[in-house]
C-alpha atoms as a PDB file:
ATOM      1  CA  UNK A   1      33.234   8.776  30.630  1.00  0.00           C
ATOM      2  CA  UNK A   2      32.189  11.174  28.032  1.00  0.00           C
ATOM      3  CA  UNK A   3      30.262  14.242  28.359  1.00  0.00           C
ATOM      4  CA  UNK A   4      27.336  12.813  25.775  1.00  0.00           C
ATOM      5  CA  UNK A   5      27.164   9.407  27.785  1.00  0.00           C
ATOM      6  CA  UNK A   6      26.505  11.458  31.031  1.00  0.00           C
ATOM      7  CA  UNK A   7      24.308  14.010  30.183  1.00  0.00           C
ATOM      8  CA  UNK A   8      22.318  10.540  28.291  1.00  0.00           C
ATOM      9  CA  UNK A   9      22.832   8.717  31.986  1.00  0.00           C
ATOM     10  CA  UNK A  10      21.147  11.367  33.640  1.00  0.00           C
ATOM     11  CA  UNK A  11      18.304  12.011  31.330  1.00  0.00           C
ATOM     12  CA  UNK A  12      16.764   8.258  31.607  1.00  0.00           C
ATOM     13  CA  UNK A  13      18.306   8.277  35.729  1.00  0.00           C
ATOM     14  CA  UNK A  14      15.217   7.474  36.865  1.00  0.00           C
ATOM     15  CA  UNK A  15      13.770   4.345  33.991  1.00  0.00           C
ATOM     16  CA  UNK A  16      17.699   2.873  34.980  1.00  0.00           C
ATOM     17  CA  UNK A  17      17.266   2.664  37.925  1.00  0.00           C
ATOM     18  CA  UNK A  18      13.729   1.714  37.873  1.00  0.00           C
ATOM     19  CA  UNK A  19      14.029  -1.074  35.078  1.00  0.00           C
ATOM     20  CA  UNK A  20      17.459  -2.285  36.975  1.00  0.00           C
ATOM     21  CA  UNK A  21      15.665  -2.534  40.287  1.00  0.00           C
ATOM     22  CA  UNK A  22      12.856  -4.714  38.402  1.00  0.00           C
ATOM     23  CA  UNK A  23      15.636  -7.195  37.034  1.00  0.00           C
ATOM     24  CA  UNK A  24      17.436  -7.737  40.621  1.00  0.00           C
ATOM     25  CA  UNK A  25      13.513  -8.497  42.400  1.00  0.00           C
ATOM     26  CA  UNK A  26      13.118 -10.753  39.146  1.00  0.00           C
ATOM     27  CA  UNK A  27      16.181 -12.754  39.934  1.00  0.00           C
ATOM     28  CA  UNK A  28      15.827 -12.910  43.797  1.00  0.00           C
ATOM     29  CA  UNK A  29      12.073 -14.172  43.272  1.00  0.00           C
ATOM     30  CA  UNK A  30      13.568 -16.660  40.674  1.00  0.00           C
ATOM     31  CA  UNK A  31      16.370 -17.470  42.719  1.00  0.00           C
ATOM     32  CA  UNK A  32      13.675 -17.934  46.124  1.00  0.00           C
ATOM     33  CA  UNK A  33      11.854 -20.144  43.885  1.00  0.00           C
ATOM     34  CA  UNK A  34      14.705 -22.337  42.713  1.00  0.00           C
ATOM     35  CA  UNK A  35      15.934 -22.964  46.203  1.00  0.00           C
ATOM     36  CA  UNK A  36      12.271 -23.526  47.029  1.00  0.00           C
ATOM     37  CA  UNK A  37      11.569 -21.484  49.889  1.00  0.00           C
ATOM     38  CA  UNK A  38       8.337 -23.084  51.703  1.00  0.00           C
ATOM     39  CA  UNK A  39       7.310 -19.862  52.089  1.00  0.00           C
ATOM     40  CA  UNK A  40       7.214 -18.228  48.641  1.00  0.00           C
ATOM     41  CA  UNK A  41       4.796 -19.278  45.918  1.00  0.00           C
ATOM     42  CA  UNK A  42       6.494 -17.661  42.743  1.00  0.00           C
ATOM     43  CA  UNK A  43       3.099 -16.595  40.927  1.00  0.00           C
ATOM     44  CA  UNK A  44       1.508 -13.482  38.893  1.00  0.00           C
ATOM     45  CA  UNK A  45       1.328 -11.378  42.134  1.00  0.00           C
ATOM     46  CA  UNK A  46       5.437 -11.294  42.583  1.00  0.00           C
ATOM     47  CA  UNK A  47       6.358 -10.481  39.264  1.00  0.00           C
ATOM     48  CA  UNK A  48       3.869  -7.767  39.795  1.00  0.00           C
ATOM     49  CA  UNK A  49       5.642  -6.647  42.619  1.00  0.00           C
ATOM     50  CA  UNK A  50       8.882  -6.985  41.012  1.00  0.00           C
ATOM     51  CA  UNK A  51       7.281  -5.151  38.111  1.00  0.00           C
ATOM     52  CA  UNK A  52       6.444  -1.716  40.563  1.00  0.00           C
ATOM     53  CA  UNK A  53       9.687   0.226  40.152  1.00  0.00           C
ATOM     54  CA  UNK A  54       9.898   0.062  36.426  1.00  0.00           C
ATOM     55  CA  UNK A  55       6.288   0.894  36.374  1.00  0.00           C
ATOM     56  CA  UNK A  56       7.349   3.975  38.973  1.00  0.00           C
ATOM     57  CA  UNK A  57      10.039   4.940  36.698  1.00  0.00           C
ATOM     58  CA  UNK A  58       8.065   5.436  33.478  1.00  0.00           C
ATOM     59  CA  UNK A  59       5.287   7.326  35.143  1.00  0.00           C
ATOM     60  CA  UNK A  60       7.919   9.763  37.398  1.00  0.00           C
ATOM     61  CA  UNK A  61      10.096   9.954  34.122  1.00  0.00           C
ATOM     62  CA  UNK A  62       6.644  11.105  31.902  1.00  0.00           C
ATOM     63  CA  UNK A  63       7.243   8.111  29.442  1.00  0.00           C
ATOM     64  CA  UNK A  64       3.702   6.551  29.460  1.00  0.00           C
ATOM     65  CA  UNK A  65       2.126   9.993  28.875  1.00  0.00           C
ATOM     66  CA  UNK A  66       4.816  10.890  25.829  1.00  0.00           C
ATOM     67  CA  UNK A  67       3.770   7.345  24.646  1.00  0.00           C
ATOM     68  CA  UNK A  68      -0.062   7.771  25.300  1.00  0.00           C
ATOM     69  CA  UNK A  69       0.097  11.319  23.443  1.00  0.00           C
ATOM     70  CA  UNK A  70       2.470   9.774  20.665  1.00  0.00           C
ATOM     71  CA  UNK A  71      -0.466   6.997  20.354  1.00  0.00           C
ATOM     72  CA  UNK A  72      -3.451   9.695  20.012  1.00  0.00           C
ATOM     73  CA  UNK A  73      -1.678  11.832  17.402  1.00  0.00           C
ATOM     74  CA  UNK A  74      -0.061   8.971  15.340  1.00  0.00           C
ATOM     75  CA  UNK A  75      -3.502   7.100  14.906  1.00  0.00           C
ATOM     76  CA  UNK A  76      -5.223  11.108  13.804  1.00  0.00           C
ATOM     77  CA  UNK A  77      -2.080  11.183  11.342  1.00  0.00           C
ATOM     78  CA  UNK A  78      -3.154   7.471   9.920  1.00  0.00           C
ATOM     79  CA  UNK A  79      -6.890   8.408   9.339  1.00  0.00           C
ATOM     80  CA  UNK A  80      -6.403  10.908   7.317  1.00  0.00           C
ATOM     81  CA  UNK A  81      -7.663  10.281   3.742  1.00  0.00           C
ATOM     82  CA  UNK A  82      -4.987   8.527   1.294  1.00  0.00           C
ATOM     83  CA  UNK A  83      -5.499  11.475  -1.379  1.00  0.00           C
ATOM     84  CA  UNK A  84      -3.208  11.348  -4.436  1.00  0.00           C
ATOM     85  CA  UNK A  85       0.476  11.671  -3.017  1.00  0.00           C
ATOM     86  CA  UNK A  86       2.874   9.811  -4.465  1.00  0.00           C
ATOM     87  CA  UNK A  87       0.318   8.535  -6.837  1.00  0.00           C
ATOM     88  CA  UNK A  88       2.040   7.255 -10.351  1.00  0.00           C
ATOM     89  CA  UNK A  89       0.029   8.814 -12.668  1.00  0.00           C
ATOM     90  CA  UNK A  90      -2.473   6.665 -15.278  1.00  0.00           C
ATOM     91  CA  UNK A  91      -1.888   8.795 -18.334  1.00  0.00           C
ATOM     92  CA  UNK A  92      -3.425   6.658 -20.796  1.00  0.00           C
ATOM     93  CA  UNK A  93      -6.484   7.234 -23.533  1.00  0.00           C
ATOM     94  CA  UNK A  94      -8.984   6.753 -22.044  1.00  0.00           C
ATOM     95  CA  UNK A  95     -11.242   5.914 -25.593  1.00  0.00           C
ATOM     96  CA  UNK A  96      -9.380   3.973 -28.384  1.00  0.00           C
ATOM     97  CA  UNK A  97     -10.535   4.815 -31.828  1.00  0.00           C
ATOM     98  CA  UNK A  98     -12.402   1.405 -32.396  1.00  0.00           C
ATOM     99  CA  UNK A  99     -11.621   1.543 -36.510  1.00  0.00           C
ATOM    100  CA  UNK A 100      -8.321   1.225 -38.249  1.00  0.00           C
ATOM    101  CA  UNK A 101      -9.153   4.034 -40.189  1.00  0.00           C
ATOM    102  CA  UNK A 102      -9.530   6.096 -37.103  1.00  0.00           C
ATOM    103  CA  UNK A 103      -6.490   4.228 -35.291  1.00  0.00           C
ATOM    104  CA  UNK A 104      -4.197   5.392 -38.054  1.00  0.00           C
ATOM    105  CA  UNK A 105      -5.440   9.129 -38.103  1.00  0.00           C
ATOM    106  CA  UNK A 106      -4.968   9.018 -34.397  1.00  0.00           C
ATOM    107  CA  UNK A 107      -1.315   7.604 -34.757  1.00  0.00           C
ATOM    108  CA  UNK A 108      -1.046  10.037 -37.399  1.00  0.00           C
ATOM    109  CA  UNK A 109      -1.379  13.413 -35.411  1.00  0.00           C
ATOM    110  CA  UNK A 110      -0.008  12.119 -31.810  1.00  0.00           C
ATOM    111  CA  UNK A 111       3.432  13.326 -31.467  1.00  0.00           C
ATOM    112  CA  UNK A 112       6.296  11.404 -30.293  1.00  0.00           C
ATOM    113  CA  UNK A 113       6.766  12.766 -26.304  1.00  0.00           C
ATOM    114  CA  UNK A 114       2.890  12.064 -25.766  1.00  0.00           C
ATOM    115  CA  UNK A 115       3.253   8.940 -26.937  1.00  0.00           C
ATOM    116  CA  UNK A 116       5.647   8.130 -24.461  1.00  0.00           C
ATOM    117  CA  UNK A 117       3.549   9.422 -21.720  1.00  0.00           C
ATOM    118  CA  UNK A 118       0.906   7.048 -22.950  1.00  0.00           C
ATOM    119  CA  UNK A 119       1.179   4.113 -19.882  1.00  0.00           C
ATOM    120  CA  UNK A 120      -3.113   2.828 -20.192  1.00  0.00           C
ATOM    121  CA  UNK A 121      -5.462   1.799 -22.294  1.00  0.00           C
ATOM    122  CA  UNK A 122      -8.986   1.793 -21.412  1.00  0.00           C
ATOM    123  CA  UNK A 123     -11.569  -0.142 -22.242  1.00  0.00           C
ATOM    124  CA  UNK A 124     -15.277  -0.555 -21.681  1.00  0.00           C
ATOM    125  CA  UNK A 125     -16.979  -3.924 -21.502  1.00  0.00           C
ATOM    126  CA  UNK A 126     -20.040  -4.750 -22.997  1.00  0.00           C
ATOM    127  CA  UNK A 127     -19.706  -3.044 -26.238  1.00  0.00           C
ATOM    128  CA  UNK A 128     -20.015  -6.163 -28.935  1.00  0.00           C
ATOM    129  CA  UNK A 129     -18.606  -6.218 -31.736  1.00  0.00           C
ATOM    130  CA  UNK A 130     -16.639  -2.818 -31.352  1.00  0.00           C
ATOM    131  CA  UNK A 131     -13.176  -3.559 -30.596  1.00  0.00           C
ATOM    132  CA  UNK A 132     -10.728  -5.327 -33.314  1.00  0.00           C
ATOM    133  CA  UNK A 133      -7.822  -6.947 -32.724  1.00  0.00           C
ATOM    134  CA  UNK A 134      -6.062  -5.437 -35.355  1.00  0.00           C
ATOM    135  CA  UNK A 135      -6.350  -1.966 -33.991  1.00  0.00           C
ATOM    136  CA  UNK A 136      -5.407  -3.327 -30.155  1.00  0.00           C
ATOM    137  CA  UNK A 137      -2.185  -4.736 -31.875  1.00  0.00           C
ATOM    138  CA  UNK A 138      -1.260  -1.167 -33.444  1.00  0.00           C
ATOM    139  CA  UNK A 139      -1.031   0.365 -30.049  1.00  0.00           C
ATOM    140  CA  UNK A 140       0.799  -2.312 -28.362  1.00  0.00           C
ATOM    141  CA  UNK A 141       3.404  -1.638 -30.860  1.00  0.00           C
ATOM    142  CA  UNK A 142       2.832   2.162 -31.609  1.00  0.00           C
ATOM    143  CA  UNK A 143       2.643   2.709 -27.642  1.00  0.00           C
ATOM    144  CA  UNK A 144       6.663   2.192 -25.892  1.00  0.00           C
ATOM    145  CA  UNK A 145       5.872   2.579 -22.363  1.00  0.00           C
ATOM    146  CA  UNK A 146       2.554   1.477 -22.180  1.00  0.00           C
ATOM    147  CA  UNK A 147       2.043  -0.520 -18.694  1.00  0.00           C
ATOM    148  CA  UNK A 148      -1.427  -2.140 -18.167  1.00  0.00           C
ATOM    149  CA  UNK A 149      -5.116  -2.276 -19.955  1.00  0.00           C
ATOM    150  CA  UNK A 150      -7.965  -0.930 -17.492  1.00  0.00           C
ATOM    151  CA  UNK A 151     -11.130  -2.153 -17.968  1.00  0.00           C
ATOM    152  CA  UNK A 152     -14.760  -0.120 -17.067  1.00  0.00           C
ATOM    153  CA  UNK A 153     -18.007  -1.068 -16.999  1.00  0.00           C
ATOM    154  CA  UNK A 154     -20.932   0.780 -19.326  1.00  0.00           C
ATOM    155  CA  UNK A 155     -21.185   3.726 -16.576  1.00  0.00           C
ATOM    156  CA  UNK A 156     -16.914   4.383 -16.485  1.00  0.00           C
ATOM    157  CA  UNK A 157     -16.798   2.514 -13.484  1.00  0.00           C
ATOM    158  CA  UNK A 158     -13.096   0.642 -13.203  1.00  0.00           C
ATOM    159  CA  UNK A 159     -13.280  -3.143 -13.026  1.00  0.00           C
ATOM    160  CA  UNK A 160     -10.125  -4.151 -13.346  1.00  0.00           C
ATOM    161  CA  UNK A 161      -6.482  -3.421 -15.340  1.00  0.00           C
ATOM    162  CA  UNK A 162      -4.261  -6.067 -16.902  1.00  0.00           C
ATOM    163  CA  UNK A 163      -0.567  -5.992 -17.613  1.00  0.00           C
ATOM    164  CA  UNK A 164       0.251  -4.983 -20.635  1.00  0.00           C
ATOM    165  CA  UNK A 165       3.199  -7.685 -21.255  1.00  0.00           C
ATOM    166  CA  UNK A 166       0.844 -10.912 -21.184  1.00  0.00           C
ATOM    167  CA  UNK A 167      -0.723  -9.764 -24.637  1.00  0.00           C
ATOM    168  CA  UNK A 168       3.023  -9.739 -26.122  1.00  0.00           C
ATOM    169  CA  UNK A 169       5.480  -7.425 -26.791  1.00  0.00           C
ATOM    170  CA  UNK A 170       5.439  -5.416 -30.407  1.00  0.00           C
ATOM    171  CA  UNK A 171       5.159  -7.692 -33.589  1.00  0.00           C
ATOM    172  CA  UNK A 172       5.373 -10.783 -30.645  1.00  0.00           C
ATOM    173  CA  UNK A 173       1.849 -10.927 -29.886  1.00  0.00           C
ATOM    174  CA  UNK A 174      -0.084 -13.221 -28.045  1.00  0.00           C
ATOM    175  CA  UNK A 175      -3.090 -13.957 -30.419  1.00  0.00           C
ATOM    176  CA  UNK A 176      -4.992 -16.463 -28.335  1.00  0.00           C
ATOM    177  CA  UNK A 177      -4.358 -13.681 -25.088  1.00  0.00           C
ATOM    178  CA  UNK A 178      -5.490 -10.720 -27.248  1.00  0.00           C
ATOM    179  CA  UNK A 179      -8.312 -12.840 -28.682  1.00  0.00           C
ATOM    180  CA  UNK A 180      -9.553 -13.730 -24.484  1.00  0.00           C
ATOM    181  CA  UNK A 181      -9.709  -9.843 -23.722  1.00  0.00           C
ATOM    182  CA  UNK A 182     -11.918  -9.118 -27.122  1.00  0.00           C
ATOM    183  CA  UNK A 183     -13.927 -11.785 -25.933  1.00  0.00           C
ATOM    184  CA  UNK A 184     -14.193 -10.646 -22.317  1.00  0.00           C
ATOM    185  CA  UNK A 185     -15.020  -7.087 -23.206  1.00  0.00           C
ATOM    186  CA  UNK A 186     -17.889  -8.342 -25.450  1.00  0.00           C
ATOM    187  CA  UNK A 187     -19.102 -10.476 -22.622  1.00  0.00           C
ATOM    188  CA  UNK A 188     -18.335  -8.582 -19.530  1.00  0.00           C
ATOM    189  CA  UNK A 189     -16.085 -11.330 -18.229  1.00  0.00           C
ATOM    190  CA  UNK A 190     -12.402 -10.210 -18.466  1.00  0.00           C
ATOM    191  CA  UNK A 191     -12.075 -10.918 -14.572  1.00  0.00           C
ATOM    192  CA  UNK A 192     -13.278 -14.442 -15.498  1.00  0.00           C
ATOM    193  CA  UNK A 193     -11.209 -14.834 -18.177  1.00  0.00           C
ATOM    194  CA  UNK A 194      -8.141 -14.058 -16.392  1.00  0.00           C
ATOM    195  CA  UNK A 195      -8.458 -15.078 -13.147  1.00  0.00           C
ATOM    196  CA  UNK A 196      -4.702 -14.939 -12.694  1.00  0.00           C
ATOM    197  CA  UNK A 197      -3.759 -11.798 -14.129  1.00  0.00           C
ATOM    198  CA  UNK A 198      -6.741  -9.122 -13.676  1.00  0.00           C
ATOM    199  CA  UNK A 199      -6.642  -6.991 -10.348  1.00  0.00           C
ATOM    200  CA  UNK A 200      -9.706  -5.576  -9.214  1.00  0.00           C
ATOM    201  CA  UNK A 201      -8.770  -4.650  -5.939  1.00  0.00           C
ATOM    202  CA  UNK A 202      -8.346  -0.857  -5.680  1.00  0.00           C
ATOM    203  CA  UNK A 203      -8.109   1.595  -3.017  1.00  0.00           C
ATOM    204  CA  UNK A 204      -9.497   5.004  -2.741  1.00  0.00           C
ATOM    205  CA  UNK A 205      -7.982   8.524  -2.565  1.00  0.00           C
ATOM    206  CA  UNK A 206     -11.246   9.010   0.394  1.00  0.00           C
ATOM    207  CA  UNK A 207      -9.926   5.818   2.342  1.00  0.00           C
ATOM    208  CA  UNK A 208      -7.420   6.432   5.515  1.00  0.00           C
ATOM    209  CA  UNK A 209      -3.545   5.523   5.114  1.00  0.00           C
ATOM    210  CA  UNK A 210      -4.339   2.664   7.610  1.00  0.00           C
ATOM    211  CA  UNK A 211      -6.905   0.986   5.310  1.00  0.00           C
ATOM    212  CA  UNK A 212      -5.077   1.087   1.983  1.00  0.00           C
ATOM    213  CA  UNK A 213      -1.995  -0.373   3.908  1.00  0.00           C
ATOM    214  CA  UNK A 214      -4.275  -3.330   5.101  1.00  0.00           C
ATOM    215  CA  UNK A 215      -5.650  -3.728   1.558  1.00  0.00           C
ATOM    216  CA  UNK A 216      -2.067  -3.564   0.755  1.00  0.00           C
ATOM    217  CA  UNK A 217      -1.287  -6.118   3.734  1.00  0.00           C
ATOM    218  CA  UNK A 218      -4.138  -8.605   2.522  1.00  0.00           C
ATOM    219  CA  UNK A 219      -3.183  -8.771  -0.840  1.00  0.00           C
ATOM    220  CA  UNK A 220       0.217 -10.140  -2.840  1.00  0.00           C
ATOM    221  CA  UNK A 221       0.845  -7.086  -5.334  1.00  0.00           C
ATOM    222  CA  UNK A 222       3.147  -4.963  -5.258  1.00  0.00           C
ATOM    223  CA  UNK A 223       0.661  -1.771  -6.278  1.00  0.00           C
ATOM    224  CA  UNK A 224      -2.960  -1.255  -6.461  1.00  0.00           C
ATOM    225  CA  UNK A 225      -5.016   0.854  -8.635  1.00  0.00           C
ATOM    226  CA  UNK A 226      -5.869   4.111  -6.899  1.00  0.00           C
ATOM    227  CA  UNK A 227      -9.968   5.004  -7.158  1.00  0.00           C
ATOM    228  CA  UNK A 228     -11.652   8.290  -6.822  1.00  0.00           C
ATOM    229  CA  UNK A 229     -14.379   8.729  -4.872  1.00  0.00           C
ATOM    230  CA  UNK A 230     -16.896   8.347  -7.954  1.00  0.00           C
ATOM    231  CA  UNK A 231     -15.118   4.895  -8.722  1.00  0.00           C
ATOM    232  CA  UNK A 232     -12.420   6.084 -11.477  1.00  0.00           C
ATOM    233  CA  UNK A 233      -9.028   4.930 -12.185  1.00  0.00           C
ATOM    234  CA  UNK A 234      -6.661   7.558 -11.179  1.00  0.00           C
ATOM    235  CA  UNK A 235      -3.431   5.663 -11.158  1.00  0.00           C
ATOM    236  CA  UNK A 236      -1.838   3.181  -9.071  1.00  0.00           C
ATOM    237  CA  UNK A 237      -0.023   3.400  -5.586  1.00  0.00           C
ATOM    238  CA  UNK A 238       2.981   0.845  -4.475  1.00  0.00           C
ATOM    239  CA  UNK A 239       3.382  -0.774  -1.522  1.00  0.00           C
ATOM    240  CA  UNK A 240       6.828   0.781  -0.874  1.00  0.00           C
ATOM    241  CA  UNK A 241       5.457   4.098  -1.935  1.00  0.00           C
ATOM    242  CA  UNK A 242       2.980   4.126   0.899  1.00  0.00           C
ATOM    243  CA  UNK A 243       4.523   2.273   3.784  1.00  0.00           C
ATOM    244  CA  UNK A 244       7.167   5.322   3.386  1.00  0.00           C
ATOM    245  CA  UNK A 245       4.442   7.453   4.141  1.00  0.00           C
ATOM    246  CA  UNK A 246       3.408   5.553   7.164  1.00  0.00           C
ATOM    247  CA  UNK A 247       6.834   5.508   8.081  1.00  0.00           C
ATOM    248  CA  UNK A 248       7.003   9.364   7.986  1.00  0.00           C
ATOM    249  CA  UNK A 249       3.640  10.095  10.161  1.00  0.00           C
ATOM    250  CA  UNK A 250       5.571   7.922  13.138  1.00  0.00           C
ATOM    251  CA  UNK A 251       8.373   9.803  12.899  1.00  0.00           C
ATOM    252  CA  UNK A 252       6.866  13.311  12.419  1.00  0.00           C
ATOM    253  CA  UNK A 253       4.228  12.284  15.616  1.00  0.00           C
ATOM    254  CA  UNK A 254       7.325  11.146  17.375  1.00  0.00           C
ATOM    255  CA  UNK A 255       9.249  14.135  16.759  1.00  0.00           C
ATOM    256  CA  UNK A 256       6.037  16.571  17.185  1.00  0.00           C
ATOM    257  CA  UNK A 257       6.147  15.434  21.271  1.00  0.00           C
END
């Protein structure tokens, strides 16, 4: 036998022995009962009983405090507020000039790396007449890497975003799409209009990591926009991005004990 498995043995002696104990009263009661001994009722009260030394191990051996005190610190490490790590960030403009004129002085002076970094457009509902499709179309082409189109109401508050690829891609636009979202922001209805395709659910950098993974839980995307505590877009958060970070408070709480 190796050194490692012994010095292992002897560390969890006493939950061995315990749990085997527990498994040979188990099978004697089940054995009683299959040979059915008049005298022996097989009911809640023996597997109790064949339950005592595992529960005698685990207290002698300090398990079901380490696992009470692993409980306690794990569930402080999940309320703490979400905040902005491992946020991707929503660099975006957050007013688009609403003339062509204007567009194509903007386009004029924005250099090439910021208009890389460029992933959102925003836009604010209720405004009619102020947007033109003409202008939308210049920066879905002008803009590479943009992502998704957020949408706020008259105060700046976010309502909802929209990916960026159901308008079309470049000189491949979707007219009647493009045409929808004009039509929503003049009416306040974008949600309405695209019932499939607008997410309003959000989280909030002030919620706990347990509540934005239930969002997360309750909903079929694979990232949600990330709110501040005033109600603006900040970015958006992935699933993967923050069960990681759930991940990491068990194993930190674990390895804190």
């Amino acid at each position: 036998m190796s050194t490692n498995l012994r010095v292992t043995l002897r560390k969890y002696a006493t939950l061995i022995y315990g749990a085997g104990l527990t498994l040979i009263l188990v099978e004697v009661f089940l054995y009683l009962k299959h040979i059915n001994t008049p005298d022996l009722d097989l009911d809640l009260i023996w597997l109790i009983v064949a339950g005592i030394p595992l529960s005698l191990a685990l207290i002698l051996g300090g398990y079901l405090r380490k696992s009470q005190a692993l409980g306690i610190k794990l569930e402080t490490s999940l309320q703490s507020p979400l905040g902005r790590v491992g946020m991707i960030s929503g660099e975006g403009i957050d007013e688009p000039p609403d003339s062509q004129k204007e567009s194509d002085e903007y386009f004029k002076n924005l250099q090439e790396n910021r208009r890389r970094e460029i992933q959102r457009l925003s836009f604010v509902a209720g405004r009619p007449n102020y947007y033109h499709i003409n202008v939308l179309k210049e920066y879905l082409e002008k803009l590479p890497n943009l992502k998704f189109i957020e949408v706020r109401d008259l105060n700046g508050r976010f309502q909802c975003i929209l990916p960026v690829k159901i308008f079309g891609y470049k000189s491949h636009f979707d007219n009647e799409a493009i045409d929808r979202l004009l039509l929503g922001l003049e009416q306040q209805k974008v949600k309405e209009l695209f019932p499939y395709d607008a997410l309003s659910r959000t989280i909030r950098e002030d919620e706990s990591l347990l509540e934005s993974l239930e969002k997360f839980r309750a909903s079929d995307f694979a990232f949600l926009p990330l709110l501040s505590k005033g109600g603006q877009f900040l970015g958006i958060v992935e699933r993967e991005t923050l069960e990681r970070r759930v991940l990491d408070q068990v194993v930190a709480a674990d390895k804190s004990l």
